[in-house]
PDB file of N, CA and C in Angstrom:
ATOM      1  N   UNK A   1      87.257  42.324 100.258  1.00  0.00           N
ATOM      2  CA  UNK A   1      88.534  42.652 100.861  1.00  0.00           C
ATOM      3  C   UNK A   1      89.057  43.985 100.326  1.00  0.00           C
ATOM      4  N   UNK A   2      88.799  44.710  98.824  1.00  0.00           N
ATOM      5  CA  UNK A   2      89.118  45.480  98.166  1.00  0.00           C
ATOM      6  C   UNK A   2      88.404  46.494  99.059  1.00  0.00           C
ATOM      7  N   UNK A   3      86.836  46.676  99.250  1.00  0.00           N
ATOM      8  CA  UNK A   3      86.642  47.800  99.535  1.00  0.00           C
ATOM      9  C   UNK A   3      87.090  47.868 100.993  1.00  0.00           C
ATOM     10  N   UNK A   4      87.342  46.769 101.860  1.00  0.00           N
ATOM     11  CA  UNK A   4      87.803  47.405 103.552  1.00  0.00           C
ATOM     12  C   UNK A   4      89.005  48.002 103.209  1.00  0.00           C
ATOM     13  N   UNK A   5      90.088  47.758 102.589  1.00  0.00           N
ATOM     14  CA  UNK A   5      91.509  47.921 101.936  1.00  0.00           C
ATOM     15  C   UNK A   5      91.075  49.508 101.469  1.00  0.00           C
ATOM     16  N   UNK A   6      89.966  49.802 101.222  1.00  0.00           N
ATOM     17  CA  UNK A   6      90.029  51.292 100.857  1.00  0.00           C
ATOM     18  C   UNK A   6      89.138  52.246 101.915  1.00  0.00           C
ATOM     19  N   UNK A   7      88.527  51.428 102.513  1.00  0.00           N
ATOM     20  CA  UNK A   7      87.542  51.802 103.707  1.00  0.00           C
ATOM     21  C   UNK A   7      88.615  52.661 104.510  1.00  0.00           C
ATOM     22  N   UNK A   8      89.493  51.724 104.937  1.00  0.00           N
ATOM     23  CA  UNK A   8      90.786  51.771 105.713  1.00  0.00           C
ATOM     24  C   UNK A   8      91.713  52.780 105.399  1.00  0.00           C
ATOM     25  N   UNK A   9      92.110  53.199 103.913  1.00  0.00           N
ATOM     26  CA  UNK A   9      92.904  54.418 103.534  1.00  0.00           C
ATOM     27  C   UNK A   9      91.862  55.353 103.879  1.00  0.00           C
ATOM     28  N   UNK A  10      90.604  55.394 103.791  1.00  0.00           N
ATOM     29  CA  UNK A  10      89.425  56.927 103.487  1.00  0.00           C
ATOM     30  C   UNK A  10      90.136  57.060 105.146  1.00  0.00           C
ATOM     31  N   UNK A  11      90.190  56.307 105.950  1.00  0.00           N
ATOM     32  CA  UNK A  11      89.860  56.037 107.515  1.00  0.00           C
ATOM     33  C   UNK A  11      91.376  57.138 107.790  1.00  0.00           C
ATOM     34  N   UNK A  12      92.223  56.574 107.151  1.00  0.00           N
ATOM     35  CA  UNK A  12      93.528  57.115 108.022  1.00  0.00           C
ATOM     36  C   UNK A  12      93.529  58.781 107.428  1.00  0.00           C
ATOM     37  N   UNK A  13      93.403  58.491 105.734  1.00  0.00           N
ATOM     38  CA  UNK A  13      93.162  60.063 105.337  1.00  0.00           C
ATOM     39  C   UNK A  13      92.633  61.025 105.882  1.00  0.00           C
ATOM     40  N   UNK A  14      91.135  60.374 106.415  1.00  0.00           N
ATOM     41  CA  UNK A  14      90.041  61.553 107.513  1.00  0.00           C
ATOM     42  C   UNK A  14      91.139  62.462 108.690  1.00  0.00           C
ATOM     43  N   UNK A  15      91.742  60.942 109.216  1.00  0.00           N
ATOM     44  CA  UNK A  15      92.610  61.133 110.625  1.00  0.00           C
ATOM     45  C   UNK A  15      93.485  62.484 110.642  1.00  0.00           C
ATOM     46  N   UNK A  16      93.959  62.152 109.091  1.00  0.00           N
ATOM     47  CA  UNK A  16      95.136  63.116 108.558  1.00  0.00           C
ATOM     48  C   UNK A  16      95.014  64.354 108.347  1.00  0.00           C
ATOM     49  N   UNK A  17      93.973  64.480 107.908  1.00  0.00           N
ATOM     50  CA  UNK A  17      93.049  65.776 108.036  1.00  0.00           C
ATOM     51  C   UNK A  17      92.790  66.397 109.032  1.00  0.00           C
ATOM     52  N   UNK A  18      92.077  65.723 109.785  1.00  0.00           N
ATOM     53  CA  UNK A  18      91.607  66.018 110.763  1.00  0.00           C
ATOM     54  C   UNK A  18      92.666  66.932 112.085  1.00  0.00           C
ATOM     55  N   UNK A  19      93.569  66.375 112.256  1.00  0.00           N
ATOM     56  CA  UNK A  19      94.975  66.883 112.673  1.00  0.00           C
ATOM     57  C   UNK A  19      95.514  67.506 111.986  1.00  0.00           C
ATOM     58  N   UNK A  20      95.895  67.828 110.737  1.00  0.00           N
ATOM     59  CA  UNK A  20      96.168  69.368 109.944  1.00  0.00           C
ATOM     60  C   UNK A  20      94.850  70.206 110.169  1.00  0.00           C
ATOM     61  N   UNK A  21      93.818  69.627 110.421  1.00  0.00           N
ATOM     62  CA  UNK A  21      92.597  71.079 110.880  1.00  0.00           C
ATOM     63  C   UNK A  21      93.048  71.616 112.062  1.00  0.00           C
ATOM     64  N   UNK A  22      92.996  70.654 112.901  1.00  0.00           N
ATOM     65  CA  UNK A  22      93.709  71.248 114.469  1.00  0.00           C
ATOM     66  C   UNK A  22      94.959  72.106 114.563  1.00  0.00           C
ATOM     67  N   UNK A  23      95.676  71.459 113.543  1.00  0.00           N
ATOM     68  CA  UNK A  23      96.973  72.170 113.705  1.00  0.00           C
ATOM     69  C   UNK A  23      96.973  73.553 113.189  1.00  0.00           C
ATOM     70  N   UNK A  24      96.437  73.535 112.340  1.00  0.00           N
ATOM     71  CA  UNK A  24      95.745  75.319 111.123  1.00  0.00           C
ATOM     72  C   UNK A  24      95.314  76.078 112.262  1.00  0.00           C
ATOM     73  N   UNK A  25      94.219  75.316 112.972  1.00  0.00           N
ATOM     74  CA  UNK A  25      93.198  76.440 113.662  1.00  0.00           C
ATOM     75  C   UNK A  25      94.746  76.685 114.808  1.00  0.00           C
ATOM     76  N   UNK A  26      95.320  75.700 115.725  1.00  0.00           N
ATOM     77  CA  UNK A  26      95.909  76.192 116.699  1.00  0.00           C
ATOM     78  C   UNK A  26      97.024  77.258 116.333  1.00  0.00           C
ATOM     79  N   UNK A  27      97.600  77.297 115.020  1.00  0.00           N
ATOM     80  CA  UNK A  27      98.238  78.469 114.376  1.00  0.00           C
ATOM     81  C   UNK A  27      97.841  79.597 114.335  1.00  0.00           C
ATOM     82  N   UNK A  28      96.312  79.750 113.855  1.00  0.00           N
ATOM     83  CA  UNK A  28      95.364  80.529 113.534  1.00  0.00           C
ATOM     84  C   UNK A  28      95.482  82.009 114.815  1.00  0.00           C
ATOM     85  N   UNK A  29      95.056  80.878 115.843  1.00  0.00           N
ATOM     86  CA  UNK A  29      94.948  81.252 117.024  1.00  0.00           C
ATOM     87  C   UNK A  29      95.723  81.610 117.886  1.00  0.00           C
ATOM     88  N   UNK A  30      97.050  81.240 117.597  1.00  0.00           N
ATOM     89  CA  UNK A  30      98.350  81.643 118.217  1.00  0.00           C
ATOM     90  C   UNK A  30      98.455  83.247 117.204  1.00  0.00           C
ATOM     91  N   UNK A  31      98.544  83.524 116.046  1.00  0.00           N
ATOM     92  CA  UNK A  31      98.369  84.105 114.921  1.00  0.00           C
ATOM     93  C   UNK A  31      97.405  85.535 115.459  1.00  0.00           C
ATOM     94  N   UNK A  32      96.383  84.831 115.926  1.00  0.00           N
ATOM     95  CA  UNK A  32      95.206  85.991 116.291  1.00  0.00           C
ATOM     96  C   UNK A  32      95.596  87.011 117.835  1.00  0.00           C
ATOM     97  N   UNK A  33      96.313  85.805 118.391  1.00  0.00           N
ATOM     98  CA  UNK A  33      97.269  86.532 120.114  1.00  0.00           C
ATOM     99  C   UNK A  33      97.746  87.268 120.071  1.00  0.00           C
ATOM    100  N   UNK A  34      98.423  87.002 118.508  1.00  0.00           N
ATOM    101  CA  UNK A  34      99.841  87.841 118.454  1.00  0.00           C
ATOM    102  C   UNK A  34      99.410  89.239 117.854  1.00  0.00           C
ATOM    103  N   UNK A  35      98.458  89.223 117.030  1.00  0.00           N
ATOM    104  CA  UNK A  35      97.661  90.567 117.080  1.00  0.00           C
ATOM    105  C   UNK A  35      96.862  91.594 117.783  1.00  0.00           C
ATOM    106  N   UNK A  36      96.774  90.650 119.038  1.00  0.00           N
ATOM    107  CA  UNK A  36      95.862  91.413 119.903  1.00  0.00           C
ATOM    108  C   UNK A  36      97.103  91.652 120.516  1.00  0.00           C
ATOM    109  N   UNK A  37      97.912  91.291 121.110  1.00  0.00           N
ATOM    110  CA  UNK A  37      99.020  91.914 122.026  1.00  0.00           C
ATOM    111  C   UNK A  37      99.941  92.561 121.081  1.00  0.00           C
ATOM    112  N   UNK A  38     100.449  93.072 120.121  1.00  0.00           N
ATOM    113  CA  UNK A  38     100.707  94.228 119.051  1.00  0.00           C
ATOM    114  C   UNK A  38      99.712  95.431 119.017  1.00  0.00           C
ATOM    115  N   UNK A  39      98.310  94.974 118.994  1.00  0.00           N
ATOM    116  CA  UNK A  39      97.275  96.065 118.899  1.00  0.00           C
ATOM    117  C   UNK A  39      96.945  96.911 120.050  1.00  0.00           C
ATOM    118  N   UNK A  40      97.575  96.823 121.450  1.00  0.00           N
ATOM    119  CA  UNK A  40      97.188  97.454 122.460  1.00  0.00           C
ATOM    120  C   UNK A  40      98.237  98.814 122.089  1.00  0.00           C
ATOM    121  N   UNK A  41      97.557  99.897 123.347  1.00  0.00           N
ATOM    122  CA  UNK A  41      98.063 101.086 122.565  1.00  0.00           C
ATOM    123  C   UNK A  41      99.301 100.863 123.843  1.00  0.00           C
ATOM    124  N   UNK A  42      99.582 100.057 124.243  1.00  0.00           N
ATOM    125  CA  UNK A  42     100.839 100.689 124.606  1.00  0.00           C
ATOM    126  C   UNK A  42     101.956 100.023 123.850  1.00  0.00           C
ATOM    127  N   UNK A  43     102.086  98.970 123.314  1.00  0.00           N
ATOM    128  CA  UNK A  43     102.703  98.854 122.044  1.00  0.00           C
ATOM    129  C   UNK A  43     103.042  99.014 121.191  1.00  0.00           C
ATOM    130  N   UNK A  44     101.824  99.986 120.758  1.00  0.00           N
ATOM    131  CA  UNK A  44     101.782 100.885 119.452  1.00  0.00           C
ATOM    132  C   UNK A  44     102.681 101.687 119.953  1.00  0.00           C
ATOM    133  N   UNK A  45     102.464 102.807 121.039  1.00  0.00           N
ATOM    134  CA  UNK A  45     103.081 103.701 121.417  1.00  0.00           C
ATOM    135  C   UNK A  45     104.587 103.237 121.426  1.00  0.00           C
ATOM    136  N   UNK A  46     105.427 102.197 122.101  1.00  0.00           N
ATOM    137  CA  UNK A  46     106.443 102.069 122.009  1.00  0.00           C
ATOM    138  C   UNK A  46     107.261 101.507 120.724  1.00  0.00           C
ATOM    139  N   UNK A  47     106.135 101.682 119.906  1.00  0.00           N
ATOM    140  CA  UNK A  47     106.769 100.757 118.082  1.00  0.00           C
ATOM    141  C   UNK A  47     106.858 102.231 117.810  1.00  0.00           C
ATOM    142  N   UNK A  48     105.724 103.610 117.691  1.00  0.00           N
ATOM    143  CA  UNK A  48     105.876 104.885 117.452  1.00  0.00           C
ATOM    144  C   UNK A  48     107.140 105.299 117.611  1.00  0.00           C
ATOM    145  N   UNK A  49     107.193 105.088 119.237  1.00  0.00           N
ATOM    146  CA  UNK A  49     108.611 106.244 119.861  1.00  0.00           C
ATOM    147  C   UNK A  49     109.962 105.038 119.285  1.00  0.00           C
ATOM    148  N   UNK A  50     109.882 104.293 119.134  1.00  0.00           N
ATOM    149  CA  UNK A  50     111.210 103.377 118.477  1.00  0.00           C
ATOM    150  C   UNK A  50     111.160 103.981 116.828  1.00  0.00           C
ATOM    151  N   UNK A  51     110.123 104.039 115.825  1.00  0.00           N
ATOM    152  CA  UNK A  51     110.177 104.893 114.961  1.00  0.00           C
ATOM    153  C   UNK A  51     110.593 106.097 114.864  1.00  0.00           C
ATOM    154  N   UNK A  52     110.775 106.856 115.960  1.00  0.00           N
ATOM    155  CA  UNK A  52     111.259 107.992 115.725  1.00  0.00           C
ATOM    156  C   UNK A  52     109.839 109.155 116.423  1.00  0.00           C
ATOM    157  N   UNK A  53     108.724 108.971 115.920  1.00  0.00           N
ATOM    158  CA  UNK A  53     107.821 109.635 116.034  1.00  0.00           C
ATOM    159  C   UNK A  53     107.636 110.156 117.701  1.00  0.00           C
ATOM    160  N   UNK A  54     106.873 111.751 118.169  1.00  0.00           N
ATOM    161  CA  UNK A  54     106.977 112.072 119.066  1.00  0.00           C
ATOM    162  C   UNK A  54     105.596 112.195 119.465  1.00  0.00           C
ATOM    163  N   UNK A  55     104.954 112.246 120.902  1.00  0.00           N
ATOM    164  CA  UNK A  55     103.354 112.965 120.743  1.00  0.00           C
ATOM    165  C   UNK A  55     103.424 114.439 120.918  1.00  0.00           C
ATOM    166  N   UNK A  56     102.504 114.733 120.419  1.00  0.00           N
ATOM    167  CA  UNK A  56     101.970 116.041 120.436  1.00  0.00           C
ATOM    168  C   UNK A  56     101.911 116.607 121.470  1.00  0.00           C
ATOM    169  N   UNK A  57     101.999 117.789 121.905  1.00  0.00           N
ATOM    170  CA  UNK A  57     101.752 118.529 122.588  1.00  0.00           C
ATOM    171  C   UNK A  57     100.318 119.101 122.551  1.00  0.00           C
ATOM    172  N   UNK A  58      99.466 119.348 121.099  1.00  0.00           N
ATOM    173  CA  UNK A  58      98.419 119.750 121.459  1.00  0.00           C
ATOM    174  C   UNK A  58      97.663 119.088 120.137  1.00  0.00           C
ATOM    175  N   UNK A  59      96.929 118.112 120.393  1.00  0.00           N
ATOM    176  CA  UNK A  59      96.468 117.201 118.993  1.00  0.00           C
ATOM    177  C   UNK A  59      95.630 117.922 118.835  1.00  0.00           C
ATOM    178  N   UNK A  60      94.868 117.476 117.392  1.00  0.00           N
ATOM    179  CA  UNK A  60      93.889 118.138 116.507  1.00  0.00           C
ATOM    180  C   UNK A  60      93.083 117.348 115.870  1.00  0.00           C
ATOM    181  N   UNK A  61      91.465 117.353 116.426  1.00  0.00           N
ATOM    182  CA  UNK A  61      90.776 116.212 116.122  1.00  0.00           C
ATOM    183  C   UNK A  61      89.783 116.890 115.047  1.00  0.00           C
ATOM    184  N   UNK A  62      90.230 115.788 113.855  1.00  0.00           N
ATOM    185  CA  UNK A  62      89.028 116.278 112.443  1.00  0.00           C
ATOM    186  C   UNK A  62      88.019 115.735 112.596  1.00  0.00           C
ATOM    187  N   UNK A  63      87.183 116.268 112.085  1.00  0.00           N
ATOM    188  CA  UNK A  63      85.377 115.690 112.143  1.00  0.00           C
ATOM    189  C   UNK A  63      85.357 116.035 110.892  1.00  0.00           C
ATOM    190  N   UNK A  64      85.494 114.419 109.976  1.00  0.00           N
ATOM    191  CA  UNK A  64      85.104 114.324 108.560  1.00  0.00           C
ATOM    192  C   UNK A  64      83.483 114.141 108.028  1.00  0.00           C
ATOM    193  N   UNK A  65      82.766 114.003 108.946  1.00  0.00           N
ATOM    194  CA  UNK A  65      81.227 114.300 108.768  1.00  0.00           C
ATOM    195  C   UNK A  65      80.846 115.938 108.319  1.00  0.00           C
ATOM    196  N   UNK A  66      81.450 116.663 108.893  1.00  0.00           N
ATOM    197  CA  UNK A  66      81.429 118.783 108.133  1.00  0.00           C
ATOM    198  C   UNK A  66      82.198 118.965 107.498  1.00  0.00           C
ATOM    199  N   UNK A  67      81.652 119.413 106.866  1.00  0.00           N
ATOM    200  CA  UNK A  67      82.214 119.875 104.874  1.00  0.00           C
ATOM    201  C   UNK A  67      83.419 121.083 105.425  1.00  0.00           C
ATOM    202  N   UNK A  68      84.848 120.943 104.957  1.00  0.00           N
ATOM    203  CA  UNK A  68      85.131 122.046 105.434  1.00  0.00           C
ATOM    204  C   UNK A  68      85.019 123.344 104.560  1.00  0.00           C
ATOM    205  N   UNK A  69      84.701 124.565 105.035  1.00  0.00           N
ATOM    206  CA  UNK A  69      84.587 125.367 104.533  1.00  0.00           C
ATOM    207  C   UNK A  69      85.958 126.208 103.378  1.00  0.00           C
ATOM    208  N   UNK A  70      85.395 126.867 102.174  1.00  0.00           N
ATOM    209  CA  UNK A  70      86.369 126.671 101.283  1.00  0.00           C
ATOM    210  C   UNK A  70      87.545 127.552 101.901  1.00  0.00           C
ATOM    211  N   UNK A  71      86.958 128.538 101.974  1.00  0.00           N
ATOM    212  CA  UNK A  71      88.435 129.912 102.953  1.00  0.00           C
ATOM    213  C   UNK A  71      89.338 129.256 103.831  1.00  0.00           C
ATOM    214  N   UNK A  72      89.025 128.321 104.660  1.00  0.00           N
ATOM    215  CA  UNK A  72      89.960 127.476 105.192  1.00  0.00           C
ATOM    216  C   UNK A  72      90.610 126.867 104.823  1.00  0.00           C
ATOM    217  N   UNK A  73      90.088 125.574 103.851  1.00  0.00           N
ATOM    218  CA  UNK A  73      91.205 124.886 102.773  1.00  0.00           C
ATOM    219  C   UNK A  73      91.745 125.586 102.239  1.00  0.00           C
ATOM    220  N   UNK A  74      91.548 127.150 101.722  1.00  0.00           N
ATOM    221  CA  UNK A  74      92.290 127.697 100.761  1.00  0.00           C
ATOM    222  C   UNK A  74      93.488 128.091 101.652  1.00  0.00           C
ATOM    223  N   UNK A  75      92.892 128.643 102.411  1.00  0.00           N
ATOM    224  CA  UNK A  75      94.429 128.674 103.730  1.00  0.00           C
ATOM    225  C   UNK A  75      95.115 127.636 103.975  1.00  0.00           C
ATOM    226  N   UNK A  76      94.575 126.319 104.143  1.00  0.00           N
ATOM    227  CA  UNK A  76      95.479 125.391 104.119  1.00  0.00           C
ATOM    228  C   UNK A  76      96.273 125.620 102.954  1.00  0.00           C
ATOM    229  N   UNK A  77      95.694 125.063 101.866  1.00  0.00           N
ATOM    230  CA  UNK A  77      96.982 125.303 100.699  1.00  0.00           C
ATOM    231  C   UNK A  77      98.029 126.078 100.315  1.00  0.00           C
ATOM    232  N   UNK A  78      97.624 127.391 100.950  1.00  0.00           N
ATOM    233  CA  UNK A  78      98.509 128.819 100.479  1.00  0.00           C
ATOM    234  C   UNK A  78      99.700 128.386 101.409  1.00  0.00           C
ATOM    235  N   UNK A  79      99.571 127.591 102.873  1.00  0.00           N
ATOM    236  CA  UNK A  79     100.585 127.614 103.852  1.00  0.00           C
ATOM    237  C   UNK A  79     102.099 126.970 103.153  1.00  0.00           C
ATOM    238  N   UNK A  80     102.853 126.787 103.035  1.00  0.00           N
ATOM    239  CA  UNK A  80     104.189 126.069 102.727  1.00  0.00           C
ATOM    240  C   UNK A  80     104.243 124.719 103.609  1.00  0.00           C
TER     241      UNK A  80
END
């Protein structure tokens, strides 16, 4: 009688579990939505322009694979 009496707690414990797993993952996953619809760029863009920030008029794309040459950085630095 002792071990069904504990058969029976392992039984409901599993249950208990088992439904806090579901409930984790369905968080998880609500959790993961909410990042993908934040991460689109037009979101971004309107979290930017609510920051304050403006776009460019004429962007400037670095290519960190080429060493930049030193006369240039040194110009960078001298600028204010």
């Amino acid at each position: 009688m002792g071990i069904n009496i504990l058969l029976g707690n392992d039984a409901v414990r599993v249950r208990e579990l088992k439904i806090e797993a579901i409930m984790v993952n369905e968080e998880r996953e609500e959790a993961l939505r909410q990042v993908a619809l934040l991460s689109t760029s037009e979101s971004l863009a309107e979290r930017a322009i609510s920051l304050g920030m403006i776009p460019s008029s004429s962007p400037t794309f670095l290519d960190i694979s080429e060493p930049i040459p030193l006369e240039v950085e040194k110009a960078a630095k001298d600028k204010p």
